[in-house]
Protein backbone atom coordinates (compact mmCIF):
# COMPACT_ATOMS: atom_id res chain seq x y z
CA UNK A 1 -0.83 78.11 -11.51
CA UNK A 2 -2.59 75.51 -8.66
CA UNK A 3 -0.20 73.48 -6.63
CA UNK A 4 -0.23 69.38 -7.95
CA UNK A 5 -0.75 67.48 -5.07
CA UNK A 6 -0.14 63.41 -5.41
CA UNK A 7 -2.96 60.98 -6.16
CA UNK A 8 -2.57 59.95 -2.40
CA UNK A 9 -3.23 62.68 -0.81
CA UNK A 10 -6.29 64.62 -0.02
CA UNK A 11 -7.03 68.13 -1.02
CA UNK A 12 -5.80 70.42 1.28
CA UNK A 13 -9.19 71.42 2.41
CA UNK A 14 -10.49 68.16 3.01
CA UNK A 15 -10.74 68.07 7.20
CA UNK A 16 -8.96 65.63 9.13
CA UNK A 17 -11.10 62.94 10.16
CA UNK A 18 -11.67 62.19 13.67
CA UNK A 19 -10.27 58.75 14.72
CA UNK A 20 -12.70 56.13 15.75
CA UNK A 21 -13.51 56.10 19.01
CA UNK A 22 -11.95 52.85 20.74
CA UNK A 23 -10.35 52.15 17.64
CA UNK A 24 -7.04 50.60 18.72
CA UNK A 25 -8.86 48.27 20.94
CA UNK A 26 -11.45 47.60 18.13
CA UNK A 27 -8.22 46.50 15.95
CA UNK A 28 -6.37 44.24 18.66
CA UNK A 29 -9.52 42.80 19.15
CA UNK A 30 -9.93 41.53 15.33
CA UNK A 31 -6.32 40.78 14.59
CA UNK A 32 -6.32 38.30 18.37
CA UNK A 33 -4.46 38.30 21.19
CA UNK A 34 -7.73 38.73 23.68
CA UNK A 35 -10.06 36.86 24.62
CA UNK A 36 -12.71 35.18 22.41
CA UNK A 37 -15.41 32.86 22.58
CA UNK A 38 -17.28 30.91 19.35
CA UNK A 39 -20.88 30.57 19.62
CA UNK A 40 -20.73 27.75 16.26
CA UNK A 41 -23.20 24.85 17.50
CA UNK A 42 -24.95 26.52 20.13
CA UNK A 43 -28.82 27.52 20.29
CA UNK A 44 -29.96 31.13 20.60
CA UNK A 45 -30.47 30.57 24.10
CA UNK A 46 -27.44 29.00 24.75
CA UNK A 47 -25.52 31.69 22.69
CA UNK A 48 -27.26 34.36 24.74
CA UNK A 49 -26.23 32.91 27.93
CA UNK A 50 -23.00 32.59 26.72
CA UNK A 51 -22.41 36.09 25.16
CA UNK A 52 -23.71 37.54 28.87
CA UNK A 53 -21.23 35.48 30.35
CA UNK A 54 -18.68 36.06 28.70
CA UNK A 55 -19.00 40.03 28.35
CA UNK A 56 -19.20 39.58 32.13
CA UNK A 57 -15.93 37.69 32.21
CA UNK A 58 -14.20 39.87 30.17
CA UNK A 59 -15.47 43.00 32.26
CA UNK A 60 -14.54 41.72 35.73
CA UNK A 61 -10.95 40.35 34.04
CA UNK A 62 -10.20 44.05 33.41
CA UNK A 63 -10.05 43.07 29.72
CA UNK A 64 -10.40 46.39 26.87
CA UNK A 65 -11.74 44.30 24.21
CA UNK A 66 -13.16 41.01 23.08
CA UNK A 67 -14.01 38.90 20.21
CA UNK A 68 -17.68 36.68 19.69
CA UNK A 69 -17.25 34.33 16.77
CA UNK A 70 -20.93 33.77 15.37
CA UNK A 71 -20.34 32.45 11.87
CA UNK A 72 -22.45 33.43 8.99
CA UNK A 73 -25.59 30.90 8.75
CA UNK A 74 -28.90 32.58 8.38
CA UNK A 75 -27.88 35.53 11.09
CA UNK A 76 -29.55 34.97 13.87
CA UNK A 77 -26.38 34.67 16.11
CA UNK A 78 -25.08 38.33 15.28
CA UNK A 79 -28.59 39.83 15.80
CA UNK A 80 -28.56 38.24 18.69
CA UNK A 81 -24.89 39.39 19.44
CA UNK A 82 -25.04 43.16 18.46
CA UNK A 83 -28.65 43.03 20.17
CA UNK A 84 -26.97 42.36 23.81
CA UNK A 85 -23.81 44.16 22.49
CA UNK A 86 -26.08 47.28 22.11
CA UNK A 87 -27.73 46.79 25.64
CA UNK A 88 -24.35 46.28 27.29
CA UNK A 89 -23.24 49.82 25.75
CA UNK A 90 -26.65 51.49 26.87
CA UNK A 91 -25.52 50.48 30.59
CA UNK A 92 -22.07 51.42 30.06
CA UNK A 93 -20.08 48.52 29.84
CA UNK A 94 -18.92 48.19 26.37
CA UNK A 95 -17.85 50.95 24.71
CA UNK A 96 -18.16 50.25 21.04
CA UNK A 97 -18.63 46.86 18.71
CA UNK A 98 -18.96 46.41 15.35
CA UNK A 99 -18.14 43.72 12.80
CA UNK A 100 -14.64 42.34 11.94
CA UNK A 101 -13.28 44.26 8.86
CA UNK A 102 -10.93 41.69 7.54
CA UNK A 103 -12.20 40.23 4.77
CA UNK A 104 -12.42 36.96 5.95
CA UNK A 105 -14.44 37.37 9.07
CA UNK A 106 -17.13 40.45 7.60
CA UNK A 107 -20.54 38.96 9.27
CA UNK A 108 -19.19 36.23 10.77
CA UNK A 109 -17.35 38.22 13.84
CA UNK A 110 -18.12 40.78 16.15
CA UNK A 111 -15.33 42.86 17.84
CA UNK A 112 -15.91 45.21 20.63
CA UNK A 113 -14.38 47.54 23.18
CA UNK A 114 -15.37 47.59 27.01
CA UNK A 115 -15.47 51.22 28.98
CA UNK A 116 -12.88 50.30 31.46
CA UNK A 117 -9.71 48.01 31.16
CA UNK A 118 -6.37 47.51 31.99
């Protein structure tokens, strides 16, 4: 006779799943408590320069992660964000991004992790 196992749980030979990489920092970053800038009102190339300076800011502050508030709109601000988020990562400053997972910033902010920190 099999074993019952609660709904909850997952078979026992389901592996364990590897923990995001950066994840904690990924998580303070979208609940607050470091440092942010909002990009609402600004032109892509104003929003670039910001986002550069402000990665840069972040970086030299010894910070671990950051938040860029882009809002929704058409989209052009998070391309634009992941786009220098993903060249920053290629040179080994930040570590990981992605979007905000709470429901009420999905698309509209981008959290990410920088290699070295406090």
């Amino acid at each position: 006779m099999a074993k019952k196992r609660k709904p909850d749980q997952p078979p026992a030979s389901a592996p364990a799943r590897p923990p995001e990489p950066f994840a904690d920092d990924l998580f303070a970053a979208e609940i607050g408590g470091v440092m942010e800038t909002d990009l609402h009102g600004l032109r892509l190339d104003e929003a670039r320069a910001e986002i550069e300076r402000f990665i840069h800011a972040a970086f030299i502050a010894g910070e671990r992660a950051g938040r860029i508030v882009h809002g929704r709109g058409a989209g052009a601000l998070r391309q634009e964000t992941h786009r220098l988020l993903a060249a920053y990562q290629k040179n080994g400053i930040v570590a990981a991004y992605r979007d905000a997972q709470d429901s009420g910033q999905i698309g509209g902010v981008t959290v990410f992790a920088l290699s070295t920190g406090k």
